[in-house]
Protein backbone atom coordinates (compact mmCIF):
# COMPACT_ATOMS: atom_id res chain seq x y z
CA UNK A 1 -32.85 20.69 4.75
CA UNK A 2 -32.85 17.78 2.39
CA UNK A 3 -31.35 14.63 3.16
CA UNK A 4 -28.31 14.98 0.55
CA UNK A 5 -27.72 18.46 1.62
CA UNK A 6 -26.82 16.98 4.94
CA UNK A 7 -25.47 14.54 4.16
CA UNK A 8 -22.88 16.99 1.87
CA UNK A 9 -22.23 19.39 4.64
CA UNK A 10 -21.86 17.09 7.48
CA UNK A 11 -19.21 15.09 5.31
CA UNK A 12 -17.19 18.60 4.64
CA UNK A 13 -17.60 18.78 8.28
CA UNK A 14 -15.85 15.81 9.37
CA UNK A 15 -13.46 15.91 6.90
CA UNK A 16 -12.38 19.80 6.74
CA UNK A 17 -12.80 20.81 10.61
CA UNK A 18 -12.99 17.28 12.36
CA UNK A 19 -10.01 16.31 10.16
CA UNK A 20 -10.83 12.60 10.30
CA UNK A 21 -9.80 9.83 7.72
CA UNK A 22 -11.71 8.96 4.87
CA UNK A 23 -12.25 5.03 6.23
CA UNK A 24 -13.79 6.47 9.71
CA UNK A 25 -15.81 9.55 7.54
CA UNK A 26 -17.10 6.16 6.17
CA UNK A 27 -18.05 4.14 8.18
CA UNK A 28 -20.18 7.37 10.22
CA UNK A 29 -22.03 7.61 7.41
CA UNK A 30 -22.55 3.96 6.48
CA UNK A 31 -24.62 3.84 10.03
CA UNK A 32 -26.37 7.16 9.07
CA UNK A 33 -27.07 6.27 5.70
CA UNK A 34 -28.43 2.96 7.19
CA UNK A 35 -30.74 5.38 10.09
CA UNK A 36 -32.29 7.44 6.89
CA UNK A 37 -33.09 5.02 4.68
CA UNK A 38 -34.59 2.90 7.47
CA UNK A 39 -37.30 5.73 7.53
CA UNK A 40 -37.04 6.73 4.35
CA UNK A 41 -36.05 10.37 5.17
CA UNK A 42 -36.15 13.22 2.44
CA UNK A 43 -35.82 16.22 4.96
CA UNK A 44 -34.13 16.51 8.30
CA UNK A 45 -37.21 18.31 9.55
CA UNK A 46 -38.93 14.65 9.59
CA UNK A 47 -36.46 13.22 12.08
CA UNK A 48 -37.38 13.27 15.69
CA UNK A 49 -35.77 11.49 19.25
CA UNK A 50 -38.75 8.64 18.54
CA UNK A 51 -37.26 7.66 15.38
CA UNK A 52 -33.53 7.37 17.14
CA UNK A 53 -35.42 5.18 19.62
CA UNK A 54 -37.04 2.93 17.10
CA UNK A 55 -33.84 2.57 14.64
CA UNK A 56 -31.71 1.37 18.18
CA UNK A 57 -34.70 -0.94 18.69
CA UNK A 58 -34.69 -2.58 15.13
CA UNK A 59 -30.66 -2.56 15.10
CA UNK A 60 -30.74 -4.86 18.23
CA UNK A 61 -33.63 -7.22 17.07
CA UNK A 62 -31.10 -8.02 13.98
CA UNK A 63 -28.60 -9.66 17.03
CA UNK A 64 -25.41 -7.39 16.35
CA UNK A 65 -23.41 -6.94 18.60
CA UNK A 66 -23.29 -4.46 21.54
CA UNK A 67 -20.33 -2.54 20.38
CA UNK A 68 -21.75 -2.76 16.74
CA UNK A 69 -25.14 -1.23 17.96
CA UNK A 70 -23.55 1.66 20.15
CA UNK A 71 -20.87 2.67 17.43
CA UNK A 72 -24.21 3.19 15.31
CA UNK A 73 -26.08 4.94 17.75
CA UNK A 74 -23.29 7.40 18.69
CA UNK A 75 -22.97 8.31 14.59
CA UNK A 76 -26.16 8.89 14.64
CA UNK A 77 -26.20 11.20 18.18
CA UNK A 78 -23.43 13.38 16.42
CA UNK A 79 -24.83 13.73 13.32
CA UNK A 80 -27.95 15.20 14.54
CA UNK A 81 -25.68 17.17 17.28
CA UNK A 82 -24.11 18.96 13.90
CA UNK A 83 -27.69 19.38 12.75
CA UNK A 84 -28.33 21.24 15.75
CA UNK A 85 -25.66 23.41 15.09
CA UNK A 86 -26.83 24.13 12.16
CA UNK A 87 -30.59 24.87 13.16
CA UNK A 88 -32.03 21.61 10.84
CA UNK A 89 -33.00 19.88 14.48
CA UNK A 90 -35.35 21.24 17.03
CA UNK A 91 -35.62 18.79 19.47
CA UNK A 92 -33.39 18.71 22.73
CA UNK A 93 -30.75 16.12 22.03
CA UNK A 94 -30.33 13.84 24.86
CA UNK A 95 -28.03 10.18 24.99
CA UNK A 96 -30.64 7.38 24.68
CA UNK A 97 -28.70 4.68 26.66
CA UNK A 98 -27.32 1.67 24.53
CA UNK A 99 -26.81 -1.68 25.14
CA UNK A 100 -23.63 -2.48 27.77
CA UNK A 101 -20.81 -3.53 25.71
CA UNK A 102 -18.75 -6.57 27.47
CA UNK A 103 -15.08 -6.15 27.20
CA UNK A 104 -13.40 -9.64 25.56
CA UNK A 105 -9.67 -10.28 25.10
CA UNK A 106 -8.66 -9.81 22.18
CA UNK A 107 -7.13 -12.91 20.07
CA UNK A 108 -3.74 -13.60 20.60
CA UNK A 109 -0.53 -15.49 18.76
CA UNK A 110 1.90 -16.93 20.64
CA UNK A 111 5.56 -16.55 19.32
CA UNK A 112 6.02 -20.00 17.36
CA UNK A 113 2.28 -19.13 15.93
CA UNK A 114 3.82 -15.85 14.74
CA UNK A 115 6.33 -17.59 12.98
CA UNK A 116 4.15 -19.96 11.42
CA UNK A 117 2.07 -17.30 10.07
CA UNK A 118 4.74 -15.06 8.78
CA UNK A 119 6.72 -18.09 6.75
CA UNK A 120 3.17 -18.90 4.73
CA UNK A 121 4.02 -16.63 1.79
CA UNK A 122 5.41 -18.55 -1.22
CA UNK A 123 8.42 -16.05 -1.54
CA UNK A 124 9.00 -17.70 -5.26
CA UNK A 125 5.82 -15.24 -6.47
CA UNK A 126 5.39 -11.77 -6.46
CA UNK A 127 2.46 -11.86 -4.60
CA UNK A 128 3.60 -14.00 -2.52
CA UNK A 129 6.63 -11.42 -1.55
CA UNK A 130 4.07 -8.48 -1.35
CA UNK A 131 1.98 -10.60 1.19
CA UNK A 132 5.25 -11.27 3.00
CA UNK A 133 5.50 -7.72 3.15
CA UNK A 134 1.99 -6.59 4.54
CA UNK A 135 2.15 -9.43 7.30
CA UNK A 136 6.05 -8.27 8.51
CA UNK A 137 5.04 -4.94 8.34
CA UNK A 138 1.85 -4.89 10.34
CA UNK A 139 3.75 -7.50 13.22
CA UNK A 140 6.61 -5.24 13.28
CA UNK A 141 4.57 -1.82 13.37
CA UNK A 142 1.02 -2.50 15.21
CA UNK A 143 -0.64 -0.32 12.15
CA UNK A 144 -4.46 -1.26 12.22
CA UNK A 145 -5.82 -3.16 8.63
CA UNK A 146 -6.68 0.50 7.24
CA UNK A 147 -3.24 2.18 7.94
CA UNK A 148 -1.55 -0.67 6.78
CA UNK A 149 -3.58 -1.12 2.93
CA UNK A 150 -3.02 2.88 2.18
CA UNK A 151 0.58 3.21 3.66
CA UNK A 152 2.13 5.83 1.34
CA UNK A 153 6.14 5.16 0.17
CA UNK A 154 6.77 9.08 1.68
CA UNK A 155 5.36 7.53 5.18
CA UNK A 156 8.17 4.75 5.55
CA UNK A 157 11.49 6.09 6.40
CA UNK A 158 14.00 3.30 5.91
CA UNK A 159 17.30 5.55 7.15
CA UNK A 160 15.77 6.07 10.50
CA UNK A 161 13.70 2.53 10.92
CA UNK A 162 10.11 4.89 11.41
CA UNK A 163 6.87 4.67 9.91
CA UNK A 164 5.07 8.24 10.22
CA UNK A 165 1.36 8.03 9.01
CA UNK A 166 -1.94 9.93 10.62
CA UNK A 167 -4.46 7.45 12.06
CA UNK A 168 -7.61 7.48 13.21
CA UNK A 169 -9.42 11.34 14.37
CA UNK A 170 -6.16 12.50 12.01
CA UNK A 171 -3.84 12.06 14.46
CA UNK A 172 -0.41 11.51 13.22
CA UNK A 173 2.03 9.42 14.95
CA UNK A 174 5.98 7.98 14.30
CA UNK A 175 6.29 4.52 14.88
CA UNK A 176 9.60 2.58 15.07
CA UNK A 177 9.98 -0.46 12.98
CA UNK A 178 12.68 -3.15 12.70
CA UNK A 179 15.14 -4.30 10.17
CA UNK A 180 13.66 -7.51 9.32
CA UNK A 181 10.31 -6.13 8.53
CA UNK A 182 12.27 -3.18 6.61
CA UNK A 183 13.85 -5.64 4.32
CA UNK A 184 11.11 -7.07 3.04
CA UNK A 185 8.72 -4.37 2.47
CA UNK A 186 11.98 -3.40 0.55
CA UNK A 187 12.45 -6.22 -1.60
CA UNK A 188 8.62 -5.49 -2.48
CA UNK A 189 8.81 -2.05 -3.41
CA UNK A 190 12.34 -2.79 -5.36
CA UNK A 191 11.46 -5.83 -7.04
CA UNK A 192 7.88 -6.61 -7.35
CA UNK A 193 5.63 -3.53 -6.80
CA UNK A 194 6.64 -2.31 -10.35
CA UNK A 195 4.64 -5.01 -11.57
CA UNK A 196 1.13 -3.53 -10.38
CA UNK A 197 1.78 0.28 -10.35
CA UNK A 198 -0.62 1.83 -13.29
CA UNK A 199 -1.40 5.72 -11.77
CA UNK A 200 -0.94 5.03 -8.19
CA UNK A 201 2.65 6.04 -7.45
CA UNK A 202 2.45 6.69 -3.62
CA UNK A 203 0.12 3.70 -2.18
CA UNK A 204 2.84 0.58 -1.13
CA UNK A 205 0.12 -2.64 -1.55
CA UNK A 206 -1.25 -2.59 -4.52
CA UNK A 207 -3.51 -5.28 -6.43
CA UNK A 208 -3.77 -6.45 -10.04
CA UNK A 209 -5.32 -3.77 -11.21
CA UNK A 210 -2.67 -1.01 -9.78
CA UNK A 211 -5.33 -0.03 -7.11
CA UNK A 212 -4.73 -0.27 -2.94
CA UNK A 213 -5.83 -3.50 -1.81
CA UNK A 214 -8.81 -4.41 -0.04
CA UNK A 215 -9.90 -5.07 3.43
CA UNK A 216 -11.61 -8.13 2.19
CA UNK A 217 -8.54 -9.09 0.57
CA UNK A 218 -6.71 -8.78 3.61
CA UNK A 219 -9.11 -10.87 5.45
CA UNK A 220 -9.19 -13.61 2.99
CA UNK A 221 -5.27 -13.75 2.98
CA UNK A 222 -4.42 -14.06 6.44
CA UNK A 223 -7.60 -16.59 7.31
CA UNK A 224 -6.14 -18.68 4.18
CA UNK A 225 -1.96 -18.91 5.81
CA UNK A 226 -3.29 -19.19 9.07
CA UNK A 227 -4.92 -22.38 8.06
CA UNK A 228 -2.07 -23.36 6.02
CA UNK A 229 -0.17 -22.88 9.31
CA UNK A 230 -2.86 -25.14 11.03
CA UNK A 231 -3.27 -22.36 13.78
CA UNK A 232 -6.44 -23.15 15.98
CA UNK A 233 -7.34 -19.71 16.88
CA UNK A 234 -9.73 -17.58 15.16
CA UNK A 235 -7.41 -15.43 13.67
CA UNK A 236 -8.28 -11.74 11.81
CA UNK A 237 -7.39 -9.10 10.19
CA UNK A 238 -6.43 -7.33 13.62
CA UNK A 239 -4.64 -10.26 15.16
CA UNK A 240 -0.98 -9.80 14.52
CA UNK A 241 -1.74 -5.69 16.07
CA UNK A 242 -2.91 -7.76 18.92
CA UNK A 243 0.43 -9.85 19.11
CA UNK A 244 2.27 -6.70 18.66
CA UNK A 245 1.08 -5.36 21.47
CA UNK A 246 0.89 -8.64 23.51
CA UNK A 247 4.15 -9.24 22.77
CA UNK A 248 5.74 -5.90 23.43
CA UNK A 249 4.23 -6.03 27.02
CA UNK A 250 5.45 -9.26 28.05
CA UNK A 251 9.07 -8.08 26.91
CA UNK A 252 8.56 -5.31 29.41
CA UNK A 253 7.71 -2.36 26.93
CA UNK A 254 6.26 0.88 28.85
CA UNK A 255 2.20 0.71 28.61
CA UNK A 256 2.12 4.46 27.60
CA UNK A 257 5.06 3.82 24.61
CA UNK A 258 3.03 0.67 23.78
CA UNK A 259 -0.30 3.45 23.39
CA UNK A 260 1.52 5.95 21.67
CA UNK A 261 2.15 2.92 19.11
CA UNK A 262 -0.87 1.61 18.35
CA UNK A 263 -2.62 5.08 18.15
CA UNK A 264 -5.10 4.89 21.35
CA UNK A 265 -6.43 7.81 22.44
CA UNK A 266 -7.31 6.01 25.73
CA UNK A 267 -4.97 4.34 27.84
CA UNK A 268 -8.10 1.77 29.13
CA UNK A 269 -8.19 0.24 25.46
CA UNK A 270 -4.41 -0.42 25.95
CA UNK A 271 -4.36 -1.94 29.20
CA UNK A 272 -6.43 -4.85 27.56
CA UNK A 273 -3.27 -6.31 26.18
CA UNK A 274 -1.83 -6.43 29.87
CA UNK A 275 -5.13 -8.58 30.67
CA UNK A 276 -4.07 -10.84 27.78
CA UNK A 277 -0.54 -11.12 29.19
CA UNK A 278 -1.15 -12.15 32.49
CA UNK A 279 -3.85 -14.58 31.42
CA UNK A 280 -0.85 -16.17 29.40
CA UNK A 281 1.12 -16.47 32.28
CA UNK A 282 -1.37 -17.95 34.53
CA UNK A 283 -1.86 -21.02 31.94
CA UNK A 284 1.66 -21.35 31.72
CA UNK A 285 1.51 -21.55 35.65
CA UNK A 286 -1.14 -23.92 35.63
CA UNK A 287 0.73 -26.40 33.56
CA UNK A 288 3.65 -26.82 35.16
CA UNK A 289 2.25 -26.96 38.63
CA UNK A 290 -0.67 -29.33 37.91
């Protein structure tokens, strides 16, 4: 079968019977783009287990990371796992082992960092009150970068204080979200977000040019207040999901409501946060009693 063929059929596949999003479909074929071209592949006849072995090889001579090189290499194992399926693939599939990937706390905010953070936006601009918005928004509701940048208006329900929007593997899930954060993503859609709309009538964050913002956006915006705000950690796109969750467990919320939230399919990448926690509390410990 040739290469776009595949390509075209496996994409239908994860997007018609997998039912995944379009930023996951993505980023699975970003890393299998990257494995054909690496070869130069016109057929999937010319791929064999040696190649898989060689492209995992070359990926960790480049000195990505371990989780970056076994995200790539499970695309990759699935891809040719639907290829089998399909009879373009005759070898036996088997898991070529990856590199160990080392669990690391995540990044967290305290409280008063928090604060600092949110108050950056000049509230006297419209962009300013639209940023405002996307950093209430994602403290109040946990939404990862991607679920936050293509919220729809139909997804926020402002009666009953829920956000309802299908994440990652299409998995839909309600998510309860305060007042505060309500009022401003509000005041944006009332008062400001009339000045970017063009076509797009459903996506909340829009740019300039009427279009859903960027990650890279994003990711220049929050690195640019959180220096404003002098904060010393290394703060990203993900960090205020991290205080969410930090936060919620050291208020006592229930680990599994805390899952549900934040869209986990395994309870393991949740308990993480409790790590975080009681790492917080030791240092707190350790200054008073020393």
């Amino acid at each position: 079968m040739h290469i776009d063929e595949a390509i075209r059929r496996y994409t239908n596949f994860l997007f018609l019977e997998k039912n995944l999003a379009n930023t996951t479909i993505t980023a699975y074929l970003d890393d299998i783009n990257l494995f054909h071209t690496t070869f130069n592949f016109t057929v999937t006849e010319e791929i064999s287990p040696m190649h898989v072995s060689d492209f995992i090889n070359l990926e960790s001579q480049k000195g990505l990371s371990a989780s970056t090189i076994v995200r790539r290499l499970s695309s990759i194992y699935n891809y040719l796992l639907f290829l089998k399926d399909e009879d373009d693939y005759k070898y036996e599939l088997k898991r070529i082992p990856g590199p160990v990937v080392t669990k690391t706390l995540p990044t967290y905010l305290t409280n008063d960092e928090v604060d600092k953070l949110l108050s950056m936006p000049n509230l006297n601009t419209p962009r300013g009150i639209r940023d405002k918005a996307m950093l209430e928004v994602m403290y109040a509701s946990g939404l990862r970068v991607s679920e936050l940048l293509s919220l729809k208006r139909d997804e926020v329900n402002f009666n009953r204080g829920i956000i309802k929007i299908r994440g990652k593997g299409g998995k839909e899930r309600v998510i309860p979200i305060g007042e505060f954060a309500l009022e401003y993503l509000a005041d944006y859609i009332n008062n400001v977000r009339f000045h970017y709309e063009k076509s797009d009538k459903r996506t909340i964050f829009l740019n300039t040019n009427g279009k859903p913002l960027s990650r890279q956006y994003f990711f220049k915006m929050i690195k640019t207040y959180a220096k404003e705000a002098e904060i010393a950690a290394n703060v990203s796109p993900h960090t205020l999901r991290h205080a969410f969750a930090t936060h919620l467990l050291e208020n006592g919320a229930d680990l599994r409501a805390v899952q549900a939230m934040l869209g986990h399919t395994n309870i393991a990448t949740t308990q993480i946060y409790t790590h975080v926690s009681t790492k917080r509390i030791i240092s707190a410990y350790d200054k008073i009693m020393k």
